[in-house]
PDB file of N, CA and C in Angstrom:
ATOM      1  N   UNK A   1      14.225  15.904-319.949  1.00  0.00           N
ATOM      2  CA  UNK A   1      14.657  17.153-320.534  1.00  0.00           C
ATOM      3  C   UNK A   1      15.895  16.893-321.386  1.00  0.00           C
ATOM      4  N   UNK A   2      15.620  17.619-322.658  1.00  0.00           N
ATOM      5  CA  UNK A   2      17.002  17.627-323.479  1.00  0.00           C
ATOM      6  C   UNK A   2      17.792  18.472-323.205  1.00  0.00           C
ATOM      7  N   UNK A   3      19.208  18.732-323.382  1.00  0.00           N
ATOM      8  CA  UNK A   3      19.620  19.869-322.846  1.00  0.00           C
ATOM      9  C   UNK A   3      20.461  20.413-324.343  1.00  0.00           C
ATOM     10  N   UNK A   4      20.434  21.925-324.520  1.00  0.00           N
ATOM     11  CA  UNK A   4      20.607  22.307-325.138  1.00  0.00           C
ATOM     12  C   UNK A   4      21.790  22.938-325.274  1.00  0.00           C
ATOM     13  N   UNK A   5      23.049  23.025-325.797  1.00  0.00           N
ATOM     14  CA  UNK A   5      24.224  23.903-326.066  1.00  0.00           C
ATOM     15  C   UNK A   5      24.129  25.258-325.618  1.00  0.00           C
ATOM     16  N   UNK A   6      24.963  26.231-325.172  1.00  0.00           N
ATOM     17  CA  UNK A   6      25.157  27.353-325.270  1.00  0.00           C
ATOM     18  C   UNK A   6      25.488  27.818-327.286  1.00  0.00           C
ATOM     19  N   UNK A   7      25.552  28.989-327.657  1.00  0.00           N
ATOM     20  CA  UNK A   7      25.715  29.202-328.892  1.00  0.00           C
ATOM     21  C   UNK A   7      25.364  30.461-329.240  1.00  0.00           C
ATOM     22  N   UNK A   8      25.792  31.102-330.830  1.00  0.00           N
ATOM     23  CA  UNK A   8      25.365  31.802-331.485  1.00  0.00           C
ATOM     24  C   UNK A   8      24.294  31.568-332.537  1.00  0.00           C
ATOM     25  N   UNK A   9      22.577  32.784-332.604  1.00  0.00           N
ATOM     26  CA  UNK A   9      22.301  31.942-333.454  1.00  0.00           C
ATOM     27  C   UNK A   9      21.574  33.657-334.128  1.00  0.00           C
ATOM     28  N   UNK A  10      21.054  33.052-335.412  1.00  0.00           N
ATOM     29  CA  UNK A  10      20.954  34.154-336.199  1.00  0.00           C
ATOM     30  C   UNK A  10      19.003  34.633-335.947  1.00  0.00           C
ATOM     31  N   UNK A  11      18.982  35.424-335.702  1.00  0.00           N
ATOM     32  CA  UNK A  11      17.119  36.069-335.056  1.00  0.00           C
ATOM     33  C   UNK A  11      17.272  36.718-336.258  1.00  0.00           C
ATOM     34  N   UNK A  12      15.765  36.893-336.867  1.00  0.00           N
ATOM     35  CA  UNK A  12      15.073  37.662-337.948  1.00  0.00           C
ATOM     36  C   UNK A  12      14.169  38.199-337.704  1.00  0.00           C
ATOM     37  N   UNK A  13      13.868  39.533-338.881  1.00  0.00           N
ATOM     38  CA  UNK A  13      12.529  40.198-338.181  1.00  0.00           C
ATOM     39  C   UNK A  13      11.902  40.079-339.674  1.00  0.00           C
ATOM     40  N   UNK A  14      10.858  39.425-339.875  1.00  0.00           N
ATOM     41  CA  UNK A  14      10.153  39.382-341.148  1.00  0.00           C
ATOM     42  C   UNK A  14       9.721  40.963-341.678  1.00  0.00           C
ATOM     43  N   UNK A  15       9.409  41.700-340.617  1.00  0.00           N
ATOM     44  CA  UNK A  15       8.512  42.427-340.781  1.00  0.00           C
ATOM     45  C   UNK A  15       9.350  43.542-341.613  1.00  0.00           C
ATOM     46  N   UNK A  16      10.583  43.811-340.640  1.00  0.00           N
ATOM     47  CA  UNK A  16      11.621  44.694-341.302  1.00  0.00           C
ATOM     48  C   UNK A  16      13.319  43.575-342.148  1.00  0.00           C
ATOM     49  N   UNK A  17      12.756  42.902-342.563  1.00  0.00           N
ATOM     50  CA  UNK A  17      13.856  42.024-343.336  1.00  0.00           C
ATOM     51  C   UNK A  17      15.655  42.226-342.800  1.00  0.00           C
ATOM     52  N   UNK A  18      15.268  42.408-341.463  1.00  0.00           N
ATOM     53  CA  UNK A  18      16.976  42.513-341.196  1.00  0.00           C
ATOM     54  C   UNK A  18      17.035  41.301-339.828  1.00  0.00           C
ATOM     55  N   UNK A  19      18.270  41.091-339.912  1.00  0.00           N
ATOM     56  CA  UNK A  19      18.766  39.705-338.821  1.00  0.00           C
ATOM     57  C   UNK A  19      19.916  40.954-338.122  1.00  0.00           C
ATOM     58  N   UNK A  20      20.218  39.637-337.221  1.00  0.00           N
ATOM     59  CA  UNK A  20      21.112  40.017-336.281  1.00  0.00           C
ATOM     60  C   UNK A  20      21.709  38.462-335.309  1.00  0.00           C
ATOM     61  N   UNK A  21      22.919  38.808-335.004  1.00  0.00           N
ATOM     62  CA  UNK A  21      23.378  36.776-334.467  1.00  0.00           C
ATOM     63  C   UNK A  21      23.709  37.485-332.956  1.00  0.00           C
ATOM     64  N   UNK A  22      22.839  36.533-331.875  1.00  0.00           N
ATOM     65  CA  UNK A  22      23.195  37.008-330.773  1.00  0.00           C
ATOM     66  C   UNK A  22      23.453  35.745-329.971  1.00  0.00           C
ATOM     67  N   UNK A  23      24.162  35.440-328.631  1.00  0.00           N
ATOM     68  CA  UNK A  23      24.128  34.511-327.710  1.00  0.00           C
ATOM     69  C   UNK A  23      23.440  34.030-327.227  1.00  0.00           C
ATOM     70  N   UNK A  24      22.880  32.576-327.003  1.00  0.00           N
ATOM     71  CA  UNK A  24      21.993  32.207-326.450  1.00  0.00           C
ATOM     72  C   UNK A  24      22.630  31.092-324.980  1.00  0.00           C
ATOM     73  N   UNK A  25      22.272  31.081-324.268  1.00  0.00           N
ATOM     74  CA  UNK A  25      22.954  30.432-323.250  1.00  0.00           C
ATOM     75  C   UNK A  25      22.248  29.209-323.030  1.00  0.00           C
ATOM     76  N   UNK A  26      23.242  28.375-322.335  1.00  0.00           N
ATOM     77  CA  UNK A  26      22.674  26.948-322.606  1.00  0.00           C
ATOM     78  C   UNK A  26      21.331  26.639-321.746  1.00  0.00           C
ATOM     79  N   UNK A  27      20.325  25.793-322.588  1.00  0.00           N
ATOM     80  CA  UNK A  27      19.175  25.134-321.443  1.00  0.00           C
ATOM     81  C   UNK A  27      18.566  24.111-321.588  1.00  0.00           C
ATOM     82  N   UNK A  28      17.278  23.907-321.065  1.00  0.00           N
ATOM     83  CA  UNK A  28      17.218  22.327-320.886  1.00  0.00           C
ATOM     84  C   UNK A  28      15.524  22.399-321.757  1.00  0.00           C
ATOM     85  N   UNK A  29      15.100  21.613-322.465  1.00  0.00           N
ATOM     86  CA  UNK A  29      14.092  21.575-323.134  1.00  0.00           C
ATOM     87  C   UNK A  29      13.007  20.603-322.978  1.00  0.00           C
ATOM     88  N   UNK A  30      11.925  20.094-322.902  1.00  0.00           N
ATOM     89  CA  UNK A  30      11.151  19.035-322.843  1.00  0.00           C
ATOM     90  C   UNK A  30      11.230  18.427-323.905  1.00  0.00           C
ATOM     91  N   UNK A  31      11.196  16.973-324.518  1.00  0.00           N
ATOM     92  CA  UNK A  31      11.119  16.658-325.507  1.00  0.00           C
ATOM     93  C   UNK A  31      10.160  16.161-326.098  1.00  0.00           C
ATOM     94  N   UNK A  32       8.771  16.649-325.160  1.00  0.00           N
ATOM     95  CA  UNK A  32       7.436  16.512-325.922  1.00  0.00           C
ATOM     96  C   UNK A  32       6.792  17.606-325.278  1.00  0.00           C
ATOM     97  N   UNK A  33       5.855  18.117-326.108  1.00  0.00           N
ATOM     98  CA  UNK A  33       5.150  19.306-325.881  1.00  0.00           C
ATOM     99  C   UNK A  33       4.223  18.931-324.674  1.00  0.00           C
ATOM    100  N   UNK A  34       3.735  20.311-323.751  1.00  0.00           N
ATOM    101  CA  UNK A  34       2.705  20.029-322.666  1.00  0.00           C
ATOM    102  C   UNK A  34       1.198  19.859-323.331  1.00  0.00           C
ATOM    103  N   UNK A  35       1.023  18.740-323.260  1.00  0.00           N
ATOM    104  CA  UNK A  35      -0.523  17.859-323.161  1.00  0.00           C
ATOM    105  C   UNK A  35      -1.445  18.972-322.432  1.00  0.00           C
ATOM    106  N   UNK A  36      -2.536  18.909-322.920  1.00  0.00           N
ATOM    107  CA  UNK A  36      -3.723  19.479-322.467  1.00  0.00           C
ATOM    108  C   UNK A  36      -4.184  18.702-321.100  1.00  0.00           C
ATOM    109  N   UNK A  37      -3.563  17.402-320.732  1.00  0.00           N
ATOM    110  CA  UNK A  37      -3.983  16.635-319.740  1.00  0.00           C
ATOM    111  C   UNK A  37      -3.105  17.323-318.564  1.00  0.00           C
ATOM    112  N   UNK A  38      -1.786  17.495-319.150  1.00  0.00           N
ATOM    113  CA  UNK A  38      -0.693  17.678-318.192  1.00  0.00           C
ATOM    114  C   UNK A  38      -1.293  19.553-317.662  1.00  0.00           C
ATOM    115  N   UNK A  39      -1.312  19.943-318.710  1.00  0.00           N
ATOM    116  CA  UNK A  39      -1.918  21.084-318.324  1.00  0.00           C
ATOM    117  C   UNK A  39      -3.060  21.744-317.652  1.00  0.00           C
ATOM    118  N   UNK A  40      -4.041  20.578-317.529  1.00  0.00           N
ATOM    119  CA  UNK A  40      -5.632  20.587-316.544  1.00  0.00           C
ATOM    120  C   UNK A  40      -4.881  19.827-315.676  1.00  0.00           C
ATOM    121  N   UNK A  41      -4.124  18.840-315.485  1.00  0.00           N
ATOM    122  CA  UNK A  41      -3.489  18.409-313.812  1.00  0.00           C
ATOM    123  C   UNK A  41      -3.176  19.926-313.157  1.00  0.00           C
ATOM    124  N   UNK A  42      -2.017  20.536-314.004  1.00  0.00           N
ATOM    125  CA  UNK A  42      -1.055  21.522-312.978  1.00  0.00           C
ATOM    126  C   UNK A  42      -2.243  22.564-312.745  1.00  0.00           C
ATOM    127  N   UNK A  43      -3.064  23.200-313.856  1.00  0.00           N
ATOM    128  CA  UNK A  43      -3.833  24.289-313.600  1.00  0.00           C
ATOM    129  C   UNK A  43      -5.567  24.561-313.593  1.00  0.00           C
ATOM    130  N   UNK A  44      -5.449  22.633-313.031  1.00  0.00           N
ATOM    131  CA  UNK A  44      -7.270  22.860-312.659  1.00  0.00           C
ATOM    132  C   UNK A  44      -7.753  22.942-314.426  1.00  0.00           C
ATOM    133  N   UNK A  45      -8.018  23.659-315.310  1.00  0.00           N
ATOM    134  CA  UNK A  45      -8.274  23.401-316.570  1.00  0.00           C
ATOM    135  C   UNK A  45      -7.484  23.472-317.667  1.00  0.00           C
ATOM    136  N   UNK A  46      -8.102  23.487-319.225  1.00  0.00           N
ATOM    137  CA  UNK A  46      -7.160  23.899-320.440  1.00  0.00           C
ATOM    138  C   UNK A  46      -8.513  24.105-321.521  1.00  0.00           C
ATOM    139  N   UNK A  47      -7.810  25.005-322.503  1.00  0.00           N
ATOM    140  CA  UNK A  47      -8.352  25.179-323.158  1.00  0.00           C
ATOM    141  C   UNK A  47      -9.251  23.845-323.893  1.00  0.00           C
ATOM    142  N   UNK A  48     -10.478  23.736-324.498  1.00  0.00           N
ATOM    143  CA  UNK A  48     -11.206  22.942-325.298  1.00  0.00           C
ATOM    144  C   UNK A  48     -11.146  22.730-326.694  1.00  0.00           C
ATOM    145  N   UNK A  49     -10.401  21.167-326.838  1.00  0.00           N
ATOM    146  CA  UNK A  49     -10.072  21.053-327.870  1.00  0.00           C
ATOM    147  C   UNK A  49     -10.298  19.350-328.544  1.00  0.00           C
ATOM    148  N   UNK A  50     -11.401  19.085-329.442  1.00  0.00           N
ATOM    149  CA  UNK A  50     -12.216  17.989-329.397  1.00  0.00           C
ATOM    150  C   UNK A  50     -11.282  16.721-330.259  1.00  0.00           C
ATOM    151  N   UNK A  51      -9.825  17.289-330.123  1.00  0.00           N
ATOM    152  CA  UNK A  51      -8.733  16.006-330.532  1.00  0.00           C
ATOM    153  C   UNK A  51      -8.340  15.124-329.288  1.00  0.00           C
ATOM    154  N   UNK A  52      -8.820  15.567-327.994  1.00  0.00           N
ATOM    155  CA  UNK A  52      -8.181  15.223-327.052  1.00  0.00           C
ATOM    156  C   UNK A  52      -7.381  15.123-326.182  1.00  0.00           C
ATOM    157  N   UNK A  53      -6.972  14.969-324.983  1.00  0.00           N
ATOM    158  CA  UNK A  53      -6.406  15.265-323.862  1.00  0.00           C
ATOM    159  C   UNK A  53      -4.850  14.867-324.094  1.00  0.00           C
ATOM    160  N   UNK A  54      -4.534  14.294-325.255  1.00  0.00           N
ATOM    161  CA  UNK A  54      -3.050  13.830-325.055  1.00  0.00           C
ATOM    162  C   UNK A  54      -2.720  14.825-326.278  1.00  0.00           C
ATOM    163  N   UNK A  55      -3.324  15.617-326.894  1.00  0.00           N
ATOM    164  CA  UNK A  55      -2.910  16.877-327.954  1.00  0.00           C
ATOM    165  C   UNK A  55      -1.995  17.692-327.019  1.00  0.00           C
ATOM    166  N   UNK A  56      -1.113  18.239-327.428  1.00  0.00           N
ATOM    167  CA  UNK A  56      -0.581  19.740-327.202  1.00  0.00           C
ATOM    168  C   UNK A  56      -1.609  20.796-326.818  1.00  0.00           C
ATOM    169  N   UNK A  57      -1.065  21.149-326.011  1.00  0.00           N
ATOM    170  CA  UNK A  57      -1.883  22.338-325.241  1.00  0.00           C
ATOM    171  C   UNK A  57      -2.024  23.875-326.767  1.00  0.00           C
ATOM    172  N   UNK A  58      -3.243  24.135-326.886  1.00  0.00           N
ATOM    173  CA  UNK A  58      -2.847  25.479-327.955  1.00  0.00           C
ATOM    174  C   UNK A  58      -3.704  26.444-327.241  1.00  0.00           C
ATOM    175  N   UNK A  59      -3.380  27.991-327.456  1.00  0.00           N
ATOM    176  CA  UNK A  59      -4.662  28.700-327.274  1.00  0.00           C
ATOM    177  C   UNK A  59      -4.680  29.404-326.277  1.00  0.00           C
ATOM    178  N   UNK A  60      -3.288  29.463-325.476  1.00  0.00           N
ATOM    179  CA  UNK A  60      -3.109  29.644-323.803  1.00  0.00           C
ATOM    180  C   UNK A  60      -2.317  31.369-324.372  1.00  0.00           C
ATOM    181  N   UNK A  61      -2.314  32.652-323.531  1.00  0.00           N
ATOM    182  CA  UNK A  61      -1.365  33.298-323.354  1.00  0.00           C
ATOM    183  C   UNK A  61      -0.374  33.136-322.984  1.00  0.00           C
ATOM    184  N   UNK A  62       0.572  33.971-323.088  1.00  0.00           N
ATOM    185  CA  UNK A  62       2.210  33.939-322.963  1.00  0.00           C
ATOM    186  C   UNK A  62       2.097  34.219-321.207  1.00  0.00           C
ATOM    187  N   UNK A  63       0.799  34.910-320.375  1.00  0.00           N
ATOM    188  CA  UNK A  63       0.643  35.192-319.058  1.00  0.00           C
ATOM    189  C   UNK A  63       0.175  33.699-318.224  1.00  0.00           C
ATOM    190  N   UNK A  64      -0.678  33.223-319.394  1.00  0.00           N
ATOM    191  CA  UNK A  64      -0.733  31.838-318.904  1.00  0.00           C
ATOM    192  C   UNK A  64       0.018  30.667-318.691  1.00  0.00           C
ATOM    193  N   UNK A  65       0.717  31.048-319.781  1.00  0.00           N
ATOM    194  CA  UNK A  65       2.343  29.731-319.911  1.00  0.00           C
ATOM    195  C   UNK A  65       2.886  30.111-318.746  1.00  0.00           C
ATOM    196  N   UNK A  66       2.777  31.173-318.354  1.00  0.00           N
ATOM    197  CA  UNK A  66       4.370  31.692-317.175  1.00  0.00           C
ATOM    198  C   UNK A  66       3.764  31.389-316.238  1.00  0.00           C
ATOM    199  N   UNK A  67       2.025  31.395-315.440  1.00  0.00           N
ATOM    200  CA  UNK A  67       1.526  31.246-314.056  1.00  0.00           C
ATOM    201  C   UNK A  67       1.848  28.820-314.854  1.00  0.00           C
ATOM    202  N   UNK A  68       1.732  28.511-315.367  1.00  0.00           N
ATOM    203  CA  UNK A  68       1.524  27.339-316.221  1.00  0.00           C
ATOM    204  C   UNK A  68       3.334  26.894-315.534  1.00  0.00           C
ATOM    205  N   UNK A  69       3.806  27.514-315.941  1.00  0.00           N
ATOM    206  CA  UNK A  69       5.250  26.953-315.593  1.00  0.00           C
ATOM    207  C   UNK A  69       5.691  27.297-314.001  1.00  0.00           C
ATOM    208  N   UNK A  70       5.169  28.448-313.589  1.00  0.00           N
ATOM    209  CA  UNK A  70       5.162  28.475-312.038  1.00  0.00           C
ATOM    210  C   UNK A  70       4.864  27.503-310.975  1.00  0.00           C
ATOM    211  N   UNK A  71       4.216  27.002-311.470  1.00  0.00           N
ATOM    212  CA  UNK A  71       3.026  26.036-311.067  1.00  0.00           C
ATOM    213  C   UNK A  71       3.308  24.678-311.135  1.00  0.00           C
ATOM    214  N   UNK A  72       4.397  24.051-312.184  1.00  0.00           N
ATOM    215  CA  UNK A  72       4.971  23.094-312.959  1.00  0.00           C
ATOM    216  C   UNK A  72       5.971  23.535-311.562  1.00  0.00           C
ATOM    217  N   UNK A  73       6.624  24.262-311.250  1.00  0.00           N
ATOM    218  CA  UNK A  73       7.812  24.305-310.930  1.00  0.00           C
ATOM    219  C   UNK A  73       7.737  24.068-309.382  1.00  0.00           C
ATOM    220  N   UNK A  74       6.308  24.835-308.762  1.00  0.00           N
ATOM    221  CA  UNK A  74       6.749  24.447-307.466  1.00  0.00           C
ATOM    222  C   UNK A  74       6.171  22.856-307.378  1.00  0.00           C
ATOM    223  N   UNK A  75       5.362  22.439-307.963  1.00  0.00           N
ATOM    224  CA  UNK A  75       5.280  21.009-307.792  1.00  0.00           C
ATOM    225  C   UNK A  75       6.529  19.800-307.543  1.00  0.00           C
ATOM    226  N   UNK A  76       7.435  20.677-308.685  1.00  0.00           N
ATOM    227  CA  UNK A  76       8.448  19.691-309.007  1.00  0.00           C
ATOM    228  C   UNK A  76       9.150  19.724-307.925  1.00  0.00           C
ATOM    229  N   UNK A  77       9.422  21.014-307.281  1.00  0.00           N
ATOM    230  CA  UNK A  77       9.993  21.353-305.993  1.00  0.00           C
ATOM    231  C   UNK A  77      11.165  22.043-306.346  1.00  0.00           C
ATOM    232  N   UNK A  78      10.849  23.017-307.379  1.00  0.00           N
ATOM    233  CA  UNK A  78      12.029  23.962-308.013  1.00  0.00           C
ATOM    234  C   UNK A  78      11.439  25.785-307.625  1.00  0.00           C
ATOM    235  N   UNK A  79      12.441  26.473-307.771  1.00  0.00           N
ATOM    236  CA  UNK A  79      12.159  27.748-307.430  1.00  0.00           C
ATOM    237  C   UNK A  79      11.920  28.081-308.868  1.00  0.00           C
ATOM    238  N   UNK A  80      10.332  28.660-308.687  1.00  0.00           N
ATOM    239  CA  UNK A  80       9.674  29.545-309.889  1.00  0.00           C
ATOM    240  C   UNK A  80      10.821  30.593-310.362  1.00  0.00           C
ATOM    241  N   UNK A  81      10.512  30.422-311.697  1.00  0.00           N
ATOM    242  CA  UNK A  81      11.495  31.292-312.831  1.00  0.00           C
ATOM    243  C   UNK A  81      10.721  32.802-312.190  1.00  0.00           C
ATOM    244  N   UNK A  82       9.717  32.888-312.502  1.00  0.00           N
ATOM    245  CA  UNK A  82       8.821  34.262-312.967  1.00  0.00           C
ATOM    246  C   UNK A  82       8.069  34.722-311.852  1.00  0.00           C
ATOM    247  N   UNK A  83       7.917  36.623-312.055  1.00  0.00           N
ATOM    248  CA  UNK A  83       7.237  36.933-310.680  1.00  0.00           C
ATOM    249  C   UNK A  83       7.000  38.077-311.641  1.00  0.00           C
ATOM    250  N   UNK A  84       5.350  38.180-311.375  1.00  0.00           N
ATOM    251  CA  UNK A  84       4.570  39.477-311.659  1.00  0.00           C
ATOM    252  C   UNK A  84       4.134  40.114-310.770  1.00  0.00           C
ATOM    253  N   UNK A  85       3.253  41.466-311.636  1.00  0.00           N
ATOM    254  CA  UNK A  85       2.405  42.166-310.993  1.00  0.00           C
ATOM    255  C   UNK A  85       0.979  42.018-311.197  1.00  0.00           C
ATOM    256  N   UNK A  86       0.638  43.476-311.245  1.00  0.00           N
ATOM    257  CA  UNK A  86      -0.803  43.306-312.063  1.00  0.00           C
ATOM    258  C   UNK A  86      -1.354  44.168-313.444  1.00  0.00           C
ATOM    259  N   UNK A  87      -0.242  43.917-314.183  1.00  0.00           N
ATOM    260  CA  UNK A  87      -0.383  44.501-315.221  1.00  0.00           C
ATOM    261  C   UNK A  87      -1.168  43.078-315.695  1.00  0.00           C
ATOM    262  N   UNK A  88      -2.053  43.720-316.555  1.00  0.00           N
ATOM    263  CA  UNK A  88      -2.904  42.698-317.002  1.00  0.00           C
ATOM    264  C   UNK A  88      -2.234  41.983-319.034  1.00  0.00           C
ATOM    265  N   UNK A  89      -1.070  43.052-319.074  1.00  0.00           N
ATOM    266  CA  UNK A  89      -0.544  42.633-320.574  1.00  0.00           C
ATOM    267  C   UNK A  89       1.127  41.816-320.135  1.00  0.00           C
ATOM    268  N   UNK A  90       1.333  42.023-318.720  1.00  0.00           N
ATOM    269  CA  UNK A  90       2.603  41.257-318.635  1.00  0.00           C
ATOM    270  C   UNK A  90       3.810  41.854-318.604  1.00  0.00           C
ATOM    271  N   UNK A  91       3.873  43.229-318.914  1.00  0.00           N
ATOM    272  CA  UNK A  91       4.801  43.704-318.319  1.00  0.00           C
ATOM    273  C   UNK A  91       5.723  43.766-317.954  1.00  0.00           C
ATOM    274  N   UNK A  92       4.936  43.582-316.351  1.00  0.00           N
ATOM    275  CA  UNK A  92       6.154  43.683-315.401  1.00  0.00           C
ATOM    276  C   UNK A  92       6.785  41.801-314.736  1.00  0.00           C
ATOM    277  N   UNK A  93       6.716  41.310-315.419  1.00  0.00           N
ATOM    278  CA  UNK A  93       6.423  39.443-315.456  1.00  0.00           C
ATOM    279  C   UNK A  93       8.575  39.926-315.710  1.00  0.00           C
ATOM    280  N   UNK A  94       9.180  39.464-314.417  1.00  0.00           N
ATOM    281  CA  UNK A  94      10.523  39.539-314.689  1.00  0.00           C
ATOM    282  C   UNK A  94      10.848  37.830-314.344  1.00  0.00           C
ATOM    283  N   UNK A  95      11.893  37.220-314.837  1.00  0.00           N
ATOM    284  CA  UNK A  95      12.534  35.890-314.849  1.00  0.00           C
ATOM    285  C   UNK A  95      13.554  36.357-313.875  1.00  0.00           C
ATOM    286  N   UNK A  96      14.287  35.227-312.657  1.00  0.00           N
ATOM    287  CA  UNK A  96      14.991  35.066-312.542  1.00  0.00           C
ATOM    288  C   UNK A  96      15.871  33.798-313.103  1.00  0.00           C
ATOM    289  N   UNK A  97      17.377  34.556-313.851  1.00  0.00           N
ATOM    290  CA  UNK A  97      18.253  33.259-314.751  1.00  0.00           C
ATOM    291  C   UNK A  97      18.459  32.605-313.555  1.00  0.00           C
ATOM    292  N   UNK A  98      18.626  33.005-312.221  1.00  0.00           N
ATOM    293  CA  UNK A  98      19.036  31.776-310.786  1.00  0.00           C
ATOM    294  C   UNK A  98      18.508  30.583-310.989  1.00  0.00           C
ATOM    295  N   UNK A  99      17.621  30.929-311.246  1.00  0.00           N
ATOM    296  CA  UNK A  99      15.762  30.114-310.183  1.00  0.00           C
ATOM    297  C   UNK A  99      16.237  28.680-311.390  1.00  0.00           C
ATOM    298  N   UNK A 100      15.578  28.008-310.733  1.00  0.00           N
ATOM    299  CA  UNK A 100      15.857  26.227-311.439  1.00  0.00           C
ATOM    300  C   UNK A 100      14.634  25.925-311.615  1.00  0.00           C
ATOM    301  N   UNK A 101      13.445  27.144-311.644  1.00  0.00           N
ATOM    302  CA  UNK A 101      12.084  26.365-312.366  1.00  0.00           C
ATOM    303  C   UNK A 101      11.928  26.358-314.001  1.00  0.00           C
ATOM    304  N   UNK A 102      10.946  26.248-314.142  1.00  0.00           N
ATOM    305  CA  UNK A 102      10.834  26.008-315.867  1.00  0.00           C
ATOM    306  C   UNK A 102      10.370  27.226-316.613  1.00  0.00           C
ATOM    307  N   UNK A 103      10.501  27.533-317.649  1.00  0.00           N
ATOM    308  CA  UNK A 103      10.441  28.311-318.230  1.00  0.00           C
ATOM    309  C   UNK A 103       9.379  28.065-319.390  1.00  0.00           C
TER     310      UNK A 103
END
């Protein structure tokens, strides 16, 4: 993991052409994207994609990344970031900043 600075940084909204600079707090990053291999280890499958198993994972929901990193996390032997319900759009999917799993 790389670890990343705390900082100010500038967010845009294409849609309505206005920015805004807000805080971002410091964190830790992978420095290669999750593999479609790494991703059928932690979650039994991955999406089908005929470049192969050492490609970047594409194609997954934002509900899938979060059960995807849950999953990553208790392996590692870290307390899961994320805890849902059953909203089926995600919702109610809250982070704890405590928790030392992955994001």
């Amino acid at each position: 993991m790389v670890a990343i600075p705390a900082g100010r940084i500038l967010l845009r909204d294409e849609g309505t052409s206005t920015g805004w600079k807000t805080e971002v707090g410091a964190f830790r990053l992978a420095p290669y994207p999750v593999t479609r291999e790494l991703y059928r280890a932690v979650l039994g499958e991955a999406p089908a994609n005929p470049a192969g198993p050492r490609t970047p994972v594409t194609d997954v929901s934002w509900l899938e990344a979060v059960r995807f990193c849950d999953l990553l996390s208790r392996e590692a032997g870290l307390d899961p970031c994320y805890s849902a319900g059953d909203d089926p759009d995600g919702q109610d999917v809250v982070c704890d900043p405590e928790a030392g799993g992955y994001r």
